[in-house]
PDB file of N, CA and C in Angstrom:
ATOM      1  N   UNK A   1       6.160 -33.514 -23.319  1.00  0.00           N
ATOM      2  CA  UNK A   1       7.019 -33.825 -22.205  1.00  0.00           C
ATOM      3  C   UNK A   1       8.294 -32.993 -22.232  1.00  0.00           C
ATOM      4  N   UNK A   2       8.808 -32.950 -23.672  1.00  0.00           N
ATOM      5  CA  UNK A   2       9.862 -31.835 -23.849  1.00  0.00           C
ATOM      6  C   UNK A   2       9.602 -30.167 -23.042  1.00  0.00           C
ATOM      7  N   UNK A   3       8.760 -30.237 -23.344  1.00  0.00           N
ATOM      8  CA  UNK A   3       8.051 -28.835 -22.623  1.00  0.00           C
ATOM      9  C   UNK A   3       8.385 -28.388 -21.169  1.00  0.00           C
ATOM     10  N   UNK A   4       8.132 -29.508 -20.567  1.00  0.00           N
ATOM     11  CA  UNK A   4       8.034 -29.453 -18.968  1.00  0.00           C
ATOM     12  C   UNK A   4       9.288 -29.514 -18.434  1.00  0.00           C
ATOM     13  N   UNK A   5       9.887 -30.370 -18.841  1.00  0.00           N
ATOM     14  CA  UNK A   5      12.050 -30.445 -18.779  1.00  0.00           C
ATOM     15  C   UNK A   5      12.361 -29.459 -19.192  1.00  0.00           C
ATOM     16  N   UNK A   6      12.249 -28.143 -20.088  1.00  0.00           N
ATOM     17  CA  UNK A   6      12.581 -27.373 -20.442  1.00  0.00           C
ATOM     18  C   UNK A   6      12.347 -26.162 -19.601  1.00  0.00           C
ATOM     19  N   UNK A   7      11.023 -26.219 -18.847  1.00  0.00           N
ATOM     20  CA  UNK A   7      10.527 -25.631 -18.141  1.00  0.00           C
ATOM     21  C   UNK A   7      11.461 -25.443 -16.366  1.00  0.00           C
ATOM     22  N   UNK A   8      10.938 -27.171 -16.353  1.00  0.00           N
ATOM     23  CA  UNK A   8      11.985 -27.142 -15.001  1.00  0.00           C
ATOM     24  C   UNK A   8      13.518 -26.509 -15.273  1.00  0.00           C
ATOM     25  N   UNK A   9      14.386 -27.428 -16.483  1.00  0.00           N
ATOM     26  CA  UNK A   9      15.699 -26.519 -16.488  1.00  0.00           C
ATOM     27  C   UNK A   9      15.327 -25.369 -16.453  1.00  0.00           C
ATOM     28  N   UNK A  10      15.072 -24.464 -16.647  1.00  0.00           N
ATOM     29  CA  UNK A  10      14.717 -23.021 -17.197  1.00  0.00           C
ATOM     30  C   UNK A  10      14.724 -22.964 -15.491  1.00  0.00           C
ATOM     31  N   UNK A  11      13.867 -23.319 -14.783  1.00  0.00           N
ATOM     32  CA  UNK A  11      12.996 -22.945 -13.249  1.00  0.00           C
ATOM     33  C   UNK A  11      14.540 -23.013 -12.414  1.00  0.00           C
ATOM     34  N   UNK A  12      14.996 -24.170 -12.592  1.00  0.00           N
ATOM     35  CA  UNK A  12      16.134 -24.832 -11.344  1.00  0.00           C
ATOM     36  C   UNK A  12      17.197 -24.146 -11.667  1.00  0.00           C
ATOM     37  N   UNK A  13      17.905 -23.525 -13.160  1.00  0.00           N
ATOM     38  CA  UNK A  13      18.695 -22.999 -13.170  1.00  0.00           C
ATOM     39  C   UNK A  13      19.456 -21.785 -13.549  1.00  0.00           C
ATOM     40  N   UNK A  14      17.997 -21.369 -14.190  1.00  0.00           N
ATOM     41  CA  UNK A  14      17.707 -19.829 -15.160  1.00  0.00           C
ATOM     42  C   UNK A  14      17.347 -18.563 -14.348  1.00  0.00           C
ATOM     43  N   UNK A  15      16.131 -19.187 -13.587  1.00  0.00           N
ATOM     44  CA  UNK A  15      15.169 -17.925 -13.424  1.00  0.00           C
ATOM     45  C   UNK A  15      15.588 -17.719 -11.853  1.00  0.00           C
ATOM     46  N   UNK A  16      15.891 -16.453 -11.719  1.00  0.00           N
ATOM     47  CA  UNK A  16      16.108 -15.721 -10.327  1.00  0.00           C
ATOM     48  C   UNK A  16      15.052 -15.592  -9.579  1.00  0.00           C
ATOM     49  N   UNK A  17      15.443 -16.006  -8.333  1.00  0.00           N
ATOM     50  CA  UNK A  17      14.132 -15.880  -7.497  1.00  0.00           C
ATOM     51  C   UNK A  17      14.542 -15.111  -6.282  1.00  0.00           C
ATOM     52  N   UNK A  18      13.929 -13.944  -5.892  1.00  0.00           N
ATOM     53  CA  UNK A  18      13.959 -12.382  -5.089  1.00  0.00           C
ATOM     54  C   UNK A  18      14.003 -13.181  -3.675  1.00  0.00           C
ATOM     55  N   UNK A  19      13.583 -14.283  -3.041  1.00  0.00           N
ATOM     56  CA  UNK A  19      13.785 -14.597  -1.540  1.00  0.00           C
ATOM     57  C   UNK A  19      15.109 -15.114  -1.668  1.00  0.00           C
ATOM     58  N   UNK A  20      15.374 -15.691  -3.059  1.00  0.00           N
ATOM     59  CA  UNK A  20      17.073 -16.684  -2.144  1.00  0.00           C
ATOM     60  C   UNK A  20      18.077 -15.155  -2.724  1.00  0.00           C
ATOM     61  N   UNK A  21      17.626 -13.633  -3.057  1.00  0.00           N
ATOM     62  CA  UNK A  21      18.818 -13.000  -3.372  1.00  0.00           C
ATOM     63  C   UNK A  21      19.113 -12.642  -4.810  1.00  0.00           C
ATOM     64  N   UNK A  22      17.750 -13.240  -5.038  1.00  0.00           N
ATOM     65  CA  UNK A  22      18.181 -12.992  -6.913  1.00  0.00           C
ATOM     66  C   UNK A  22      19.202 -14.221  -7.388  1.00  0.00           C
ATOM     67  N   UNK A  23      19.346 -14.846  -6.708  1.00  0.00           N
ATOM     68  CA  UNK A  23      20.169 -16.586  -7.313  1.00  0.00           C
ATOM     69  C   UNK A  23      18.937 -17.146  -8.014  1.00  0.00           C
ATOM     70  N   UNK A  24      19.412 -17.987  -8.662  1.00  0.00           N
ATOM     71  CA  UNK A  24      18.822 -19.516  -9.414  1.00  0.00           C
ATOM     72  C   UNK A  24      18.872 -20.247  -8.026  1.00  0.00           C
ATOM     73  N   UNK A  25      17.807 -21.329  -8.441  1.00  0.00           N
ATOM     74  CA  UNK A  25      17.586 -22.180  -7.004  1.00  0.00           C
ATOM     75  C   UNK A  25      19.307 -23.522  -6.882  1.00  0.00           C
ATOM     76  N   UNK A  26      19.590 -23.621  -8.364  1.00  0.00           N
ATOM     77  CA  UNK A  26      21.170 -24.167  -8.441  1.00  0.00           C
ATOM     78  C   UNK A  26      22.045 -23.172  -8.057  1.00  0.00           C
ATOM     79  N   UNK A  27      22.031 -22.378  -7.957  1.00  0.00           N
ATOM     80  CA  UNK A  27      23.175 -21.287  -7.803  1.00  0.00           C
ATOM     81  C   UNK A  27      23.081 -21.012  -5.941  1.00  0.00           C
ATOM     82  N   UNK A  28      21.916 -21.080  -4.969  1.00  0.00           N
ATOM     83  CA  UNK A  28      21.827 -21.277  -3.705  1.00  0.00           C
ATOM     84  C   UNK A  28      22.394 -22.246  -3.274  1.00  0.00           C
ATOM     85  N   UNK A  29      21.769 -23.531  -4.083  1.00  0.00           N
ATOM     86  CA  UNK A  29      21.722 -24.738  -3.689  1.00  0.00           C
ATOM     87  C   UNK A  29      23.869 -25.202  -3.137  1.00  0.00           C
ATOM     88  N   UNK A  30      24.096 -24.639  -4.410  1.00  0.00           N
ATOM     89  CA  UNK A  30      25.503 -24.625  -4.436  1.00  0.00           C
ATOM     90  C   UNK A  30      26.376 -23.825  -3.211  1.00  0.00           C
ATOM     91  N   UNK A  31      25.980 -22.665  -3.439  1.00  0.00           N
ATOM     92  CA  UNK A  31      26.721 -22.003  -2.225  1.00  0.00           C
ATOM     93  C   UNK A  31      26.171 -22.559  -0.742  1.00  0.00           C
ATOM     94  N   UNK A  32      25.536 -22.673  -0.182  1.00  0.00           N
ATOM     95  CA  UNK A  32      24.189 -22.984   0.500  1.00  0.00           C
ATOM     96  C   UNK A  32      25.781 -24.331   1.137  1.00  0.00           C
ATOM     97  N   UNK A  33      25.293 -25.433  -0.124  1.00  0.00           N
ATOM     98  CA  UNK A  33      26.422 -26.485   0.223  1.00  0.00           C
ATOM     99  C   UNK A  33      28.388 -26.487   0.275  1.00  0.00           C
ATOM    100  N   UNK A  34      28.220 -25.069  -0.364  1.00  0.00           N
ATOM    101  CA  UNK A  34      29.881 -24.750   0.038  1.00  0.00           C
ATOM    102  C   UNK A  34      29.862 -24.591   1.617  1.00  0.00           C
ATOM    103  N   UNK A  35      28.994 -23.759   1.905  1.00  0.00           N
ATOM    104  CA  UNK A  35      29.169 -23.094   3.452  1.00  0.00           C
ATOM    105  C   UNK A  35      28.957 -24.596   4.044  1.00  0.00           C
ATOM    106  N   UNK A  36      28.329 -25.169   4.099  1.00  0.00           N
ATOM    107  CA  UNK A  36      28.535 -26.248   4.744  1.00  0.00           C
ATOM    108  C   UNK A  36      29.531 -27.328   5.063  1.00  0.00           C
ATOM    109  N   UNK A  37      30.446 -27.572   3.200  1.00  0.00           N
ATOM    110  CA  UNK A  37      31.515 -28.141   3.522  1.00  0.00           C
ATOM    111  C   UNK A  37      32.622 -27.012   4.734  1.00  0.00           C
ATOM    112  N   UNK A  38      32.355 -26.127   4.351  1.00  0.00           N
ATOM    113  CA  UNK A  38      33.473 -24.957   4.719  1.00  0.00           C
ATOM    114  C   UNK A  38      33.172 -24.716   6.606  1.00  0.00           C
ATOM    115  N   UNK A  39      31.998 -25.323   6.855  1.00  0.00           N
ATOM    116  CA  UNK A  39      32.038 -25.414   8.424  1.00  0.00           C
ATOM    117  C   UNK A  39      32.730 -26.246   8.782  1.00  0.00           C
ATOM    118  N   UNK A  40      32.280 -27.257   8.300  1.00  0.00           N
ATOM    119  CA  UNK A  40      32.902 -28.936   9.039  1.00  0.00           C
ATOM    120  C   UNK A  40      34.437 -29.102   8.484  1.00  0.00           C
ATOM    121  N   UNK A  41      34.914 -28.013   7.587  1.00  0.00           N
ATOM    122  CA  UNK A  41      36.427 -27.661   7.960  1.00  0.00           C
ATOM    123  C   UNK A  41      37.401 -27.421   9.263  1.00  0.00           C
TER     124      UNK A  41
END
């Protein structure tokens, strides 16, 4: 089970993925939700 949590962390916050830009899917996720607070400014 250790395996698979390690895996996902690794997936959600490690590994770059070429459609979102070469971000981590946390590192989109984040900006993604800045721009949003930063509209409804």
């Amino acid at each position: 089970m250790d395996e698979v949590i390690d895996w996902l962390t690794f997936y959600n916050h490690r590994r770059l993925h070429s459609s979102l830009g070469y971000l981590s899917l946390m590192q989109f996720e984040q900006r993604w939700l800045a721009a949003q607070h930063n509209k409804a400014a």
